[in-house]
Protein backbone atom coordinates (compact mmCIF):
# COMPACT_ATOMS: atom_id res chain seq x y z
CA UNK A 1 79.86 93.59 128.77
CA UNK A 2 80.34 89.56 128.80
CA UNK A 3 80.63 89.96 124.63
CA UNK A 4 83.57 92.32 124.90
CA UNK A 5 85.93 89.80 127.25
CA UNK A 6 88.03 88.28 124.45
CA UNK A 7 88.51 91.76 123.00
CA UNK A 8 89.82 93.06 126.49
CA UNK A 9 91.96 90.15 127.24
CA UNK A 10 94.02 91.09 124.08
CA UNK A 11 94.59 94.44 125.44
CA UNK A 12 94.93 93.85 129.19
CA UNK A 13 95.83 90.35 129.28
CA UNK A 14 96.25 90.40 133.17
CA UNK A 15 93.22 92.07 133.85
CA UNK A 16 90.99 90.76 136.85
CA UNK A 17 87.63 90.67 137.02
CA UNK A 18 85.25 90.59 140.17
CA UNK A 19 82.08 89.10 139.28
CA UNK A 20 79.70 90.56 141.92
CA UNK A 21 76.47 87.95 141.48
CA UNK A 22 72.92 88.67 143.60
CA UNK A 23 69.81 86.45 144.06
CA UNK A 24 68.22 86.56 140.21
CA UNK A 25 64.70 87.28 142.22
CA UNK A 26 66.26 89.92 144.06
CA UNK A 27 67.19 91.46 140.41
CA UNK A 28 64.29 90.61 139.04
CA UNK A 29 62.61 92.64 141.12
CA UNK A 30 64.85 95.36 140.59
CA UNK A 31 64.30 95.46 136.95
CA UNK A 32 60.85 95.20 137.25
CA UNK A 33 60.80 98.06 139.74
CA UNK A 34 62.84 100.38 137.90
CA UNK A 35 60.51 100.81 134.85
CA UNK A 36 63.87 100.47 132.31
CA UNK A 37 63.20 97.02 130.94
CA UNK A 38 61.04 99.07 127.86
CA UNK A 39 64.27 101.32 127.42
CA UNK A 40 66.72 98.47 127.57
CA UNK A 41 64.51 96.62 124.71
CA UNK A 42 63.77 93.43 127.08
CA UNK A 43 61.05 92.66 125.00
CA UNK A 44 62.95 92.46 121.76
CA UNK A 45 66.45 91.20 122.59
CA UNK A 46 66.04 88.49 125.64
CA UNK A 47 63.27 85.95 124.33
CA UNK A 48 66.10 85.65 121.21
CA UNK A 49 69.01 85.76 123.19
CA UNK A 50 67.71 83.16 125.89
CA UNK A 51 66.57 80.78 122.67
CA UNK A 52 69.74 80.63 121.41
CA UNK A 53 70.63 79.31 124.68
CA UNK A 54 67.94 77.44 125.91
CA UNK A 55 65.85 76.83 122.70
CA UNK A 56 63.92 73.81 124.44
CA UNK A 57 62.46 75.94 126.97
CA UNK A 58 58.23 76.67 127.19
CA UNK A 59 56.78 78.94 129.15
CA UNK A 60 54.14 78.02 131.54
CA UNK A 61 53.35 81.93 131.85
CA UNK A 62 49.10 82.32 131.09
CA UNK A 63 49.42 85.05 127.94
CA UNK A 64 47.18 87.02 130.30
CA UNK A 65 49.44 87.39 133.19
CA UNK A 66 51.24 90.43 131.75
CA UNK A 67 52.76 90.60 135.50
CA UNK A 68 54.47 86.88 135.92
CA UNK A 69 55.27 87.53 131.98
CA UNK A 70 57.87 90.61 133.02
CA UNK A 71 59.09 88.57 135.72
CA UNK A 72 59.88 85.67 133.55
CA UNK A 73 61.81 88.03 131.03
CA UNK A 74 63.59 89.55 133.43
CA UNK A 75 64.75 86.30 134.51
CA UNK A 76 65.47 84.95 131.23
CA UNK A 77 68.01 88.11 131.03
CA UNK A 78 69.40 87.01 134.14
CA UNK A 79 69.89 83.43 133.22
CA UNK A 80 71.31 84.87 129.73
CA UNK A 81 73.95 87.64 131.39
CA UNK A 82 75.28 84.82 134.25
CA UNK A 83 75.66 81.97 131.28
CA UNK A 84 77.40 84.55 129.21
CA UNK A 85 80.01 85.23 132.31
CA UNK A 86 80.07 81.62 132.83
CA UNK A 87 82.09 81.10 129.34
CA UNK A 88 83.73 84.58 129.27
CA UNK A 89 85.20 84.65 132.88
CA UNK A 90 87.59 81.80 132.31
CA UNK A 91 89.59 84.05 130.19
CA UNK A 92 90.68 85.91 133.44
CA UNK A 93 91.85 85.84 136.62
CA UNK A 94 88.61 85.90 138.31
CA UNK A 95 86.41 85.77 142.01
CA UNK A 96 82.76 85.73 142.40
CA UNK A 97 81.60 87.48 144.95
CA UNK A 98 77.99 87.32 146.04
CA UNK A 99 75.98 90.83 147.32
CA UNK A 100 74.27 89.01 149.95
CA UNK A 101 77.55 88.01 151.38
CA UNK A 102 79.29 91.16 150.86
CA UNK A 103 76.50 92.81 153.17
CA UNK A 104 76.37 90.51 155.66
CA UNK A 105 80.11 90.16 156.04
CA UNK A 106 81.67 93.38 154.74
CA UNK A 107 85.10 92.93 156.52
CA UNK A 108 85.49 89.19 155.00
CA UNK A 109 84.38 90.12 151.99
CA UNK A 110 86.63 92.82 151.71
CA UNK A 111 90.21 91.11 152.58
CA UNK A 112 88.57 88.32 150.26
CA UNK A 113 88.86 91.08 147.25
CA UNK A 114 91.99 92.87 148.53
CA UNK A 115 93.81 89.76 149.07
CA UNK A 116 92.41 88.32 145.15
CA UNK A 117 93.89 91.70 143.90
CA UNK A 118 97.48 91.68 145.79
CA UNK A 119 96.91 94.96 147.64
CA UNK A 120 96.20 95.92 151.19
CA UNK A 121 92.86 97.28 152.14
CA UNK A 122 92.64 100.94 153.50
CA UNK A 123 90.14 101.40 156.80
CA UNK A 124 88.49 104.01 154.14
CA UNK A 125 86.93 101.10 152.63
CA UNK A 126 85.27 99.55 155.10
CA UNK A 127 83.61 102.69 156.54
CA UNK A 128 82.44 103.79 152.40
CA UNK A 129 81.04 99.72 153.06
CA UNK A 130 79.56 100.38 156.63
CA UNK A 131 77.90 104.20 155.58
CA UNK A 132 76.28 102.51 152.57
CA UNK A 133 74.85 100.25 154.57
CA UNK A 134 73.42 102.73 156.85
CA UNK A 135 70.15 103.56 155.20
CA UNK A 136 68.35 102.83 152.41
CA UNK A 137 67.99 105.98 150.29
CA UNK A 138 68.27 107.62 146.32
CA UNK A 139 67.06 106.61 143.60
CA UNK A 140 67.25 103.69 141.28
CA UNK A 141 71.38 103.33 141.50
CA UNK A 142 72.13 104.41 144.56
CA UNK A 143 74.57 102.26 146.22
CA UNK A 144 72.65 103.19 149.77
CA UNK A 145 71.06 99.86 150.78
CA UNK A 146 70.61 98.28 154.21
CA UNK A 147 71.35 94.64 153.95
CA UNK A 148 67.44 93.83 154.49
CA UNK A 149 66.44 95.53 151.29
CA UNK A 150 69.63 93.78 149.57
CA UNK A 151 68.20 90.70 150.85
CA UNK A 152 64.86 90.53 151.26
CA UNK A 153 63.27 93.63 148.75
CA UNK A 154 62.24 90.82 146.09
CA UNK A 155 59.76 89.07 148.97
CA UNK A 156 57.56 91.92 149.19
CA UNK A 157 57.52 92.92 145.68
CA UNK A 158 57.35 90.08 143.15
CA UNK A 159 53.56 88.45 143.76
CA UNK A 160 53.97 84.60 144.29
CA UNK A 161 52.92 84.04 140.21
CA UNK A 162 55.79 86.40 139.51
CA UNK A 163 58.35 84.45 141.92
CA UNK A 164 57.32 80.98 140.48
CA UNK A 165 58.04 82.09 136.82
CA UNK A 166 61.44 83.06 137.94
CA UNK A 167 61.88 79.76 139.34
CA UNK A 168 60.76 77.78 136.39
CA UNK A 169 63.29 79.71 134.17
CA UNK A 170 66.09 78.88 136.52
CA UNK A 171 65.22 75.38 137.41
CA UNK A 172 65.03 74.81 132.79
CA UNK A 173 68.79 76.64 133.07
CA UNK A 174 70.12 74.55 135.63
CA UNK A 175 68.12 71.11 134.94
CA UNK A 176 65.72 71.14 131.92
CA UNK A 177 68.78 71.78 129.51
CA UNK A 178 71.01 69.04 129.89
């Protein structure tokens, strides 16, 4: 999506974007649970893509640890996608708005994207906001989440291995890079 920016601004040069951002364990987890990193080609296209990026980076995964191995590239696509907004976004109008904040605050968040946008926010919204945070139910897309399991899901799925190759690949984005 990121890629496809500077052909967009060219056609909607006063486009905005909303760049909704979650905890990377929190979508690691996600990925992981969802079974589609095979279909999406993880294996193939994110060790490249993250080199290109970060080609100073080692693993401290065990080759054994087929587990923490997933987990770490899952969060190398992560890392990837957010460093690819991070030079794309500045071509727009943009806001970042963070999940965990959207769910704990839903009528701040809101006016905070209404107001970004110039429009006035309809009461619909905020109940579609308040049923989807009802109850956690469907299936891998549903947008039917209590804020817990926005939250907190990643704690009591990713094994503490898994959680602490996550970590190294975002501390070597944020520190071991520069």
């Amino acid at each position: 999506m990121f890629g496809k920016l500077g052909w967009l601004k060219a056609f909607m040069p006063t486009l905005k974007i909303l760049f909704l951002k979650r905890d990377p364990r929190a979508i690691v987890s996600s990925v992981l649970r969802s079974g589609l990193a095979p279909l999406w080609n993880y294996e193939a296209l994110v060790p490249r893509a993250f080199a290109r990026l970060y080609p100073a980076y080692a693993s401290r995964v065990p080759g054994h640890d087929a587990a923490a191995r997933a987990a770490e590239l899952a969060a190398m696509s992560v890392v990837a996608r957010y460093e690819l907004a991070r030079h794309t976004l500045g071509l727009f109008e943009h806001r970042v708005l963070y999940l965990d904040e959207l769910a704990r605050k839903p009528a701040q968040s809101l006016r905070a994207i209404t107001d970004f946008l110039g429009v006035e926010p309809h009461p619909g919204q905020l109940a579609f906001l308040g049923e989807r945070q009802g109850a956690s139910r469907g299936g891998l897309f549903s947008s039917f989440r209590v804020h817990e399991d926005v939250e907190h899901t990643w704690r009591r799925h990713l094994a503490p291995r898994q959680v602490q190759a996550v970590e190294d690949v975002l501390f070597f984005a944020h520190y071991g890079s520069s």
